[in-house]
C-alpha atoms as a PDB file:
ATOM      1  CA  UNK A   1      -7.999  -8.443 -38.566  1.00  0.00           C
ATOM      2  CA  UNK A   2      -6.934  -5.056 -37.210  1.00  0.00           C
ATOM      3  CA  UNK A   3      -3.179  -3.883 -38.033  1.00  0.00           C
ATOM      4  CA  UNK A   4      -3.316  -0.566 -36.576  1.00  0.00           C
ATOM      5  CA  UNK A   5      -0.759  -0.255 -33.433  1.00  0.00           C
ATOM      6  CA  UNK A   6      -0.368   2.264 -30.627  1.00  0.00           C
ATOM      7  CA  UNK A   7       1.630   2.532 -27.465  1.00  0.00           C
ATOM      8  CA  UNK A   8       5.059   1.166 -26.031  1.00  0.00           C
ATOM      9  CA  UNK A   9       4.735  -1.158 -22.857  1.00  0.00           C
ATOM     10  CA  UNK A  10       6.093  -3.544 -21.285  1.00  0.00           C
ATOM     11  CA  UNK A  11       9.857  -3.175 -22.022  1.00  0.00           C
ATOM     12  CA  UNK A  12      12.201  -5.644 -20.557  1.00  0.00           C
ATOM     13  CA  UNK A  13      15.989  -6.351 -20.962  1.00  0.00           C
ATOM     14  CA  UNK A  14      17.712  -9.582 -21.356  1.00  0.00           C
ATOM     15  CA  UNK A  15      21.421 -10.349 -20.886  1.00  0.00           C
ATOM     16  CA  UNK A  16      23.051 -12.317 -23.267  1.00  0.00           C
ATOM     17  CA  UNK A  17      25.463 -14.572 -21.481  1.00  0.00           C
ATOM     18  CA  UNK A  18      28.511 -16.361 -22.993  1.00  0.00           C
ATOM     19  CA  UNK A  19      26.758 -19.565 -24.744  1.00  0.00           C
ATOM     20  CA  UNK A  20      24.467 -17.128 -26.703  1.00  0.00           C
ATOM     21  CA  UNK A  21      21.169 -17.967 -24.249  1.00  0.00           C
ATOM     22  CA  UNK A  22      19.631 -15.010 -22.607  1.00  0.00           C
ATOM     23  CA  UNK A  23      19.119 -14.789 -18.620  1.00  0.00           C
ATOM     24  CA  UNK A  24      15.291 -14.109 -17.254  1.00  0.00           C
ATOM     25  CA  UNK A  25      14.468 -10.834 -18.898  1.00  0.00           C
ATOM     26  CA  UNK A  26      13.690  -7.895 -16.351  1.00  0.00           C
ATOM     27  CA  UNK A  27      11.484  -4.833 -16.334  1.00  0.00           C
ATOM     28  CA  UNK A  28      13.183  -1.079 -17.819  1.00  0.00           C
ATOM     29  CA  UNK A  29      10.852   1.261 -16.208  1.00  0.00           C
ATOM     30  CA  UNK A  30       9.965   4.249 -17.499  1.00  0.00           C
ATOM     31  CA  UNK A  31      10.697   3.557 -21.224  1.00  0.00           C
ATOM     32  CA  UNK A  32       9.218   6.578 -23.347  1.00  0.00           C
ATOM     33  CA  UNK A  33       9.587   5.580 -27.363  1.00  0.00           C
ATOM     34  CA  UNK A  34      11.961   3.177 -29.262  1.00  0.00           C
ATOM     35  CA  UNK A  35      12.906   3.329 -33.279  1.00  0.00           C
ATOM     36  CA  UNK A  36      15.014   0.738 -34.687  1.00  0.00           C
ATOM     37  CA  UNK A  37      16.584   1.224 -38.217  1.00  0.00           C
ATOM     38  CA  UNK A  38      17.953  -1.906 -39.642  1.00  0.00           C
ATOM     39  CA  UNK A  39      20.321  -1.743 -42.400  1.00  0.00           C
ATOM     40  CA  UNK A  40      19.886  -4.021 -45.034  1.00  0.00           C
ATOM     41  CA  UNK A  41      22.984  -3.406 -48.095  1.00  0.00           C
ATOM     42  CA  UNK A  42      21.662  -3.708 -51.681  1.00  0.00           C
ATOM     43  CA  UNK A  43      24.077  -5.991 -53.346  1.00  0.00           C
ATOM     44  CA  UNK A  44      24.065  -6.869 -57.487  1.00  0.00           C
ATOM     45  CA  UNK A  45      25.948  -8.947 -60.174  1.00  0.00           C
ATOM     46  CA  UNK A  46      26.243  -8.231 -63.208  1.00  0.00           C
ATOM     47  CA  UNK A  47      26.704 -10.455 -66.190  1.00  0.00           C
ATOM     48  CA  UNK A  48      26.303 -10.553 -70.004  1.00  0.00           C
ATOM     49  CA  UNK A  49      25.409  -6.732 -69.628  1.00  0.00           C
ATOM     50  CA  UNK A  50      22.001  -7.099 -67.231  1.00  0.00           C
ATOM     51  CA  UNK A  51      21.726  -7.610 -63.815  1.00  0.00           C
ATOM     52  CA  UNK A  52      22.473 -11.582 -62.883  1.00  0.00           C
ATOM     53  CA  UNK A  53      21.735 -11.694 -59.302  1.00  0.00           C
ATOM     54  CA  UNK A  54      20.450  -8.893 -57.044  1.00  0.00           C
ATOM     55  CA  UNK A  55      19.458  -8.866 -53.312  1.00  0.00           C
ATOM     56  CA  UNK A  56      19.823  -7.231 -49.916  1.00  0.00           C
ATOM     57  CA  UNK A  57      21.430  -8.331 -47.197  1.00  0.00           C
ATOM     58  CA  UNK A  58      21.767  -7.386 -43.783  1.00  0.00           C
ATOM     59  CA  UNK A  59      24.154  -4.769 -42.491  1.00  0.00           C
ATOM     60  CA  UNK A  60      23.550  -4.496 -38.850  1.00  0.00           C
ATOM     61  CA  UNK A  61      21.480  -1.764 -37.429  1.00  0.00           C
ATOM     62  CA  UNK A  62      21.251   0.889 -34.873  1.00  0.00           C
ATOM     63  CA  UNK A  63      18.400   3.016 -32.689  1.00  0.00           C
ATOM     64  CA  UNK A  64      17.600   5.017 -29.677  1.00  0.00           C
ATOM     65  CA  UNK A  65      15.853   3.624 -26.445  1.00  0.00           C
ATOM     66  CA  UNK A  66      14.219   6.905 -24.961  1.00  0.00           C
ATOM     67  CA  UNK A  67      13.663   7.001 -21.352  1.00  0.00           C
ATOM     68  CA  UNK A  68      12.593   9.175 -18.372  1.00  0.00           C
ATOM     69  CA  UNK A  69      15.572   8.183 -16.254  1.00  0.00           C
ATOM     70  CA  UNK A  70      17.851   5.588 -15.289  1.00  0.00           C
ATOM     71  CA  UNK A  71      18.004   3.746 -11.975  1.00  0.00           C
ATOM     72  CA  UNK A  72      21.666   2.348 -10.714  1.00  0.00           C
ATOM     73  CA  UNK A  73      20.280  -0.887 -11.483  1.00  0.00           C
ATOM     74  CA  UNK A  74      19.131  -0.314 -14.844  1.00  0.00           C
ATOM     75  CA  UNK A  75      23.070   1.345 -15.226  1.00  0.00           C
ATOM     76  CA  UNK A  76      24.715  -1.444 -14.513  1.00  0.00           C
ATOM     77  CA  UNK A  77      22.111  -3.554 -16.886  1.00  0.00           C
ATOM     78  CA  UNK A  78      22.450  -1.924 -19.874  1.00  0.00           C
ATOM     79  CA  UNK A  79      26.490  -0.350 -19.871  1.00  0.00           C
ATOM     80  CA  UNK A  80      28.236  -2.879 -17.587  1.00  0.00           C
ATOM     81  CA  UNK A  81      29.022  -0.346 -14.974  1.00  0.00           C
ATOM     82  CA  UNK A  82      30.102  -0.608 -11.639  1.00  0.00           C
ATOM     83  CA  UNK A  83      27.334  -0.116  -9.024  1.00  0.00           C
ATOM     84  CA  UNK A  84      28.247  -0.025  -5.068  1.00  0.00           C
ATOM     85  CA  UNK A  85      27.102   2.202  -2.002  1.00  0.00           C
ATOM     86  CA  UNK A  86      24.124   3.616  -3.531  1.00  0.00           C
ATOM     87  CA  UNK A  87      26.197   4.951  -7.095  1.00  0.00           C
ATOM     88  CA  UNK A  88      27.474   4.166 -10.130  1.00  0.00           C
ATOM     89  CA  UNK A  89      30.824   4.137 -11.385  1.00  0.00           C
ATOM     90  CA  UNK A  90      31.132   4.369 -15.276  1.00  0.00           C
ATOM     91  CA  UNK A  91      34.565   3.702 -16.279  1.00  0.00           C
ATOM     92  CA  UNK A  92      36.213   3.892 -19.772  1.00  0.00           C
ATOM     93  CA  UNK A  93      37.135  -0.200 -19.317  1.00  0.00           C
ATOM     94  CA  UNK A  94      33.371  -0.454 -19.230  1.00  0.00           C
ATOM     95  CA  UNK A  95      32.047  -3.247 -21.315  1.00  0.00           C
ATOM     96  CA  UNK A  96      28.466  -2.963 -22.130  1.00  0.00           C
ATOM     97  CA  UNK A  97      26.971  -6.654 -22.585  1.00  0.00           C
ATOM     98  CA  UNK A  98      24.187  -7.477 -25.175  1.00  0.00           C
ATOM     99  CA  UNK A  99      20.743  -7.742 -24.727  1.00  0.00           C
ATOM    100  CA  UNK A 100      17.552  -8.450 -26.255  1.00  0.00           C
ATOM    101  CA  UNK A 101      14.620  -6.195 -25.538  1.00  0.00           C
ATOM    102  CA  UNK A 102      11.489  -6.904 -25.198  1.00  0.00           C
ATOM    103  CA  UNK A 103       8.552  -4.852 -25.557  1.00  0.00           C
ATOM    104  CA  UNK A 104       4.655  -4.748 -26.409  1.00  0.00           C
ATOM    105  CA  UNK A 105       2.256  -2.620 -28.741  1.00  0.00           C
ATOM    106  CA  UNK A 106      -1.821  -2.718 -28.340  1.00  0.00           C
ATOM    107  CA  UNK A 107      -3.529  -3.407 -31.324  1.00  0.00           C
ATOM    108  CA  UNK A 108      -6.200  -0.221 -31.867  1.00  0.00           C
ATOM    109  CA  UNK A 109      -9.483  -1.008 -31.594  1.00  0.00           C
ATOM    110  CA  UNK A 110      -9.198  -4.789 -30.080  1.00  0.00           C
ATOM    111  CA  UNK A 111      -7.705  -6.019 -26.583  1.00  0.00           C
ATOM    112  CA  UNK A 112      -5.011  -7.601 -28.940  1.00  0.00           C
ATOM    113  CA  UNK A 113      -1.229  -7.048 -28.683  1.00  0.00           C
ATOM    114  CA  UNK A 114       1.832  -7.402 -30.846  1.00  0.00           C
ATOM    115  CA  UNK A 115       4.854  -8.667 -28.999  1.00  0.00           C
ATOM    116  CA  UNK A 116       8.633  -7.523 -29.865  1.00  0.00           C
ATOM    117  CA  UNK A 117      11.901  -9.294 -29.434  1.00  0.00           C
ATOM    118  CA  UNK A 118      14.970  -7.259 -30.778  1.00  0.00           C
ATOM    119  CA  UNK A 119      17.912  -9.483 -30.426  1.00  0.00           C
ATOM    120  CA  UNK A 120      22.012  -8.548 -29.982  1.00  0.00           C
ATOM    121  CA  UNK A 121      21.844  -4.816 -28.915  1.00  0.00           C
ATOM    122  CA  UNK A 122      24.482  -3.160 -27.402  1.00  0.00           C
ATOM    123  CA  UNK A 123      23.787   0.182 -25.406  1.00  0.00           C
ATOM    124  CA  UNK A 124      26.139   3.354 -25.131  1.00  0.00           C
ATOM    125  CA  UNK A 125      26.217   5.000 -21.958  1.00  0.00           C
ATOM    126  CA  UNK A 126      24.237   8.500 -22.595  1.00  0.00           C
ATOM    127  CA  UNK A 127      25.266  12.212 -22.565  1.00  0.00           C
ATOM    128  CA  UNK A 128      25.021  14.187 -19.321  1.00  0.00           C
ATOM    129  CA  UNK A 129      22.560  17.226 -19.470  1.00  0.00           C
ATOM    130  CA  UNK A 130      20.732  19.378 -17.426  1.00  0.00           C
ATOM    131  CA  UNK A 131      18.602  22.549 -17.196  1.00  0.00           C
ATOM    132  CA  UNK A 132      17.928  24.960 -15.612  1.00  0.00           C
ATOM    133  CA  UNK A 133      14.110  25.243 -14.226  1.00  0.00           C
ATOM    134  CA  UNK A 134      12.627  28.704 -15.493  1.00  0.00           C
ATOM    135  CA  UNK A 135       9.151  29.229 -13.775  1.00  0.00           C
ATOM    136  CA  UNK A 136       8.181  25.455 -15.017  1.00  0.00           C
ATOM    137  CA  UNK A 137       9.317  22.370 -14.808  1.00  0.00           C
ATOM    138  CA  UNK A 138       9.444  20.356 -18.486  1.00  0.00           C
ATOM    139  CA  UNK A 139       9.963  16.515 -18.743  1.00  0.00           C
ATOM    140  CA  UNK A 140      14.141  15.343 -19.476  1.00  0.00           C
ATOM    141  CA  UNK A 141      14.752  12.616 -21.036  1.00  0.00           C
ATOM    142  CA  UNK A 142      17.321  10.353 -21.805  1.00  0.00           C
ATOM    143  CA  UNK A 143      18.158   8.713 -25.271  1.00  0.00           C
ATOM    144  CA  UNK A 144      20.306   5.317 -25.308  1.00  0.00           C
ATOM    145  CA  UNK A 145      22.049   4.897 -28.550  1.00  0.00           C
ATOM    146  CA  UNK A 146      22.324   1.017 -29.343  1.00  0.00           C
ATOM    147  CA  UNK A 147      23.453  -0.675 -32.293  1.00  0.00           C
ATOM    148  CA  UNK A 148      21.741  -4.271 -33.779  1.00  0.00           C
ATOM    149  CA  UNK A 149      23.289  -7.390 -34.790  1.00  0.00           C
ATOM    150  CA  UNK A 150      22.087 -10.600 -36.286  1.00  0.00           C
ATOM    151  CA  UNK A 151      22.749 -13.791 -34.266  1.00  0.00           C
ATOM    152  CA  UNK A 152      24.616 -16.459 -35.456  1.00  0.00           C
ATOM    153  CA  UNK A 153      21.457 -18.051 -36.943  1.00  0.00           C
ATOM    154  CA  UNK A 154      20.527 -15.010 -38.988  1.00  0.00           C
ATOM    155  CA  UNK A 155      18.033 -13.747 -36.271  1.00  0.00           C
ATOM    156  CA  UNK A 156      17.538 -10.258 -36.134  1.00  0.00           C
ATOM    157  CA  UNK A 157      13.802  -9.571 -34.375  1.00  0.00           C
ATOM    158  CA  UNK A 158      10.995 -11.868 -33.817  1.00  0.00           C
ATOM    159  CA  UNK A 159       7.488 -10.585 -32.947  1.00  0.00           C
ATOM    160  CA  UNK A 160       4.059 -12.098 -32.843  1.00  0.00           C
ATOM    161  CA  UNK A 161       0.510 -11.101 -33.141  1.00  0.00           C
ATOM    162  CA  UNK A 162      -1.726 -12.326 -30.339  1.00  0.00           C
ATOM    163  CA  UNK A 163      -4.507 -12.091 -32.215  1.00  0.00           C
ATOM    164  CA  UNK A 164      -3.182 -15.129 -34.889  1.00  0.00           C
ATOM    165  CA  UNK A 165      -0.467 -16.954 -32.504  1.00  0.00           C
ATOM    166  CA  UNK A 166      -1.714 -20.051 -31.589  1.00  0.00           C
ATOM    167  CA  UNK A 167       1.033 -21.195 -29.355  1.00  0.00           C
ATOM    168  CA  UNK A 168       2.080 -19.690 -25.396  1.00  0.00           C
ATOM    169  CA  UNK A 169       4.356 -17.634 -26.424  1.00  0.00           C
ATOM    170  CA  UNK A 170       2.506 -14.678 -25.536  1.00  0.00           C
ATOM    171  CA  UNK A 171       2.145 -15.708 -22.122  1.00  0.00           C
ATOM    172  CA  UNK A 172       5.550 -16.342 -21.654  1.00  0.00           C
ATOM    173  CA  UNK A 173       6.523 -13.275 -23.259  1.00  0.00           C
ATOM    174  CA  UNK A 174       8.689 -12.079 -20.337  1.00  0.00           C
ATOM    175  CA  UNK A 175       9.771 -15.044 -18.642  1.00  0.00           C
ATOM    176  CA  UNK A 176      12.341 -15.783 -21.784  1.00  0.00           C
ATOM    177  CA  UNK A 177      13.626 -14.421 -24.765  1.00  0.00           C
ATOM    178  CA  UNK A 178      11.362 -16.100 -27.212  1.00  0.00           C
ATOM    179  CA  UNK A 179      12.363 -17.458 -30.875  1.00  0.00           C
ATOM    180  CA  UNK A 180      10.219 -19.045 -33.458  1.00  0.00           C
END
């Protein structure tokens, strides 16, 4: 079995509505590079001078989506802003929902893929920059700040390997936010 992975495809986002279910999961276009640090807290007793109990437990996370733009769409989608006439309004009151996203990897050397589901993120609007073009023009980016949660469950991420999943789950990969 190859373990080897390369590339970033197929990102989606899916809003979390008020019962904790996710809506139909949609396509992000242009999606660059995603890292995901989770934070798990190292916790230990102590008793009868030795360590009694020791462990880690999870303390949330956070990462950056990189993109090569946003559309109005994807705006509203990810920060909760306002979008009307062809614009966006982004407004301090803003409330930016959570989402799962969803996301592939190939497997090198096989047709294989592993499939990503980071649940509870929450996305911060990003920084305004531009540049001036001097005699070439070099690709700007965007990077989304977003913080991880656990569900009330305890789920954090799921993934699978199509190579050893037996089930659909693959093929239904972006039609719903999967679970195991």
């Amino acid at each position: 079995m190859k373990k080897r992975l390369g590339g970033f495809s197929q990102i989606h986002i899916a809003k979390m509505v008020s019962d904790g279910t996710f809506q139909a999961p949609v396509p992000l276009t242009g999606a660059k590079q995603i890292e995901a640090e989770l934070a798990y807290e190292s916790v230990q007793f102590y008793a009868d001078n030795a360590i009694d109990y020791s462990d880690y437990i999870f303390n949330g996370g956070e990462g950056t989506l990189t993109v090569s733009g946003l559309t109005m769409d994807e705006y509203q989608l990810l920060f909760g802003s306002t979008v009307a006439d062809g614009g966006v309004l982004v407004k301090s009151t803003d409330i930016a929902p959570e989402v799962a996203v969803l996301f592939e990897r190939k497997k090198l050397g096989t047709s294989e893929k592993v499939y990503y589901a980071l649940y509870a993120c929450k996305f911060a609007p990003p920084t305004i920059g531009a540049q001036t073009m001097e005699g070439s023009v070099e690709e700007e980016t965007l990077e989304l700040k977003f913080t991880v949660r656990e569900l009330p469950e305890g789920e954090v991420f799921y993934m699978i390997d199509s190579e050893t999943h037996t089930g659909t789950k693959g093929a239904q990969w972006y039609e719903s936010v999967q679970f195991a």
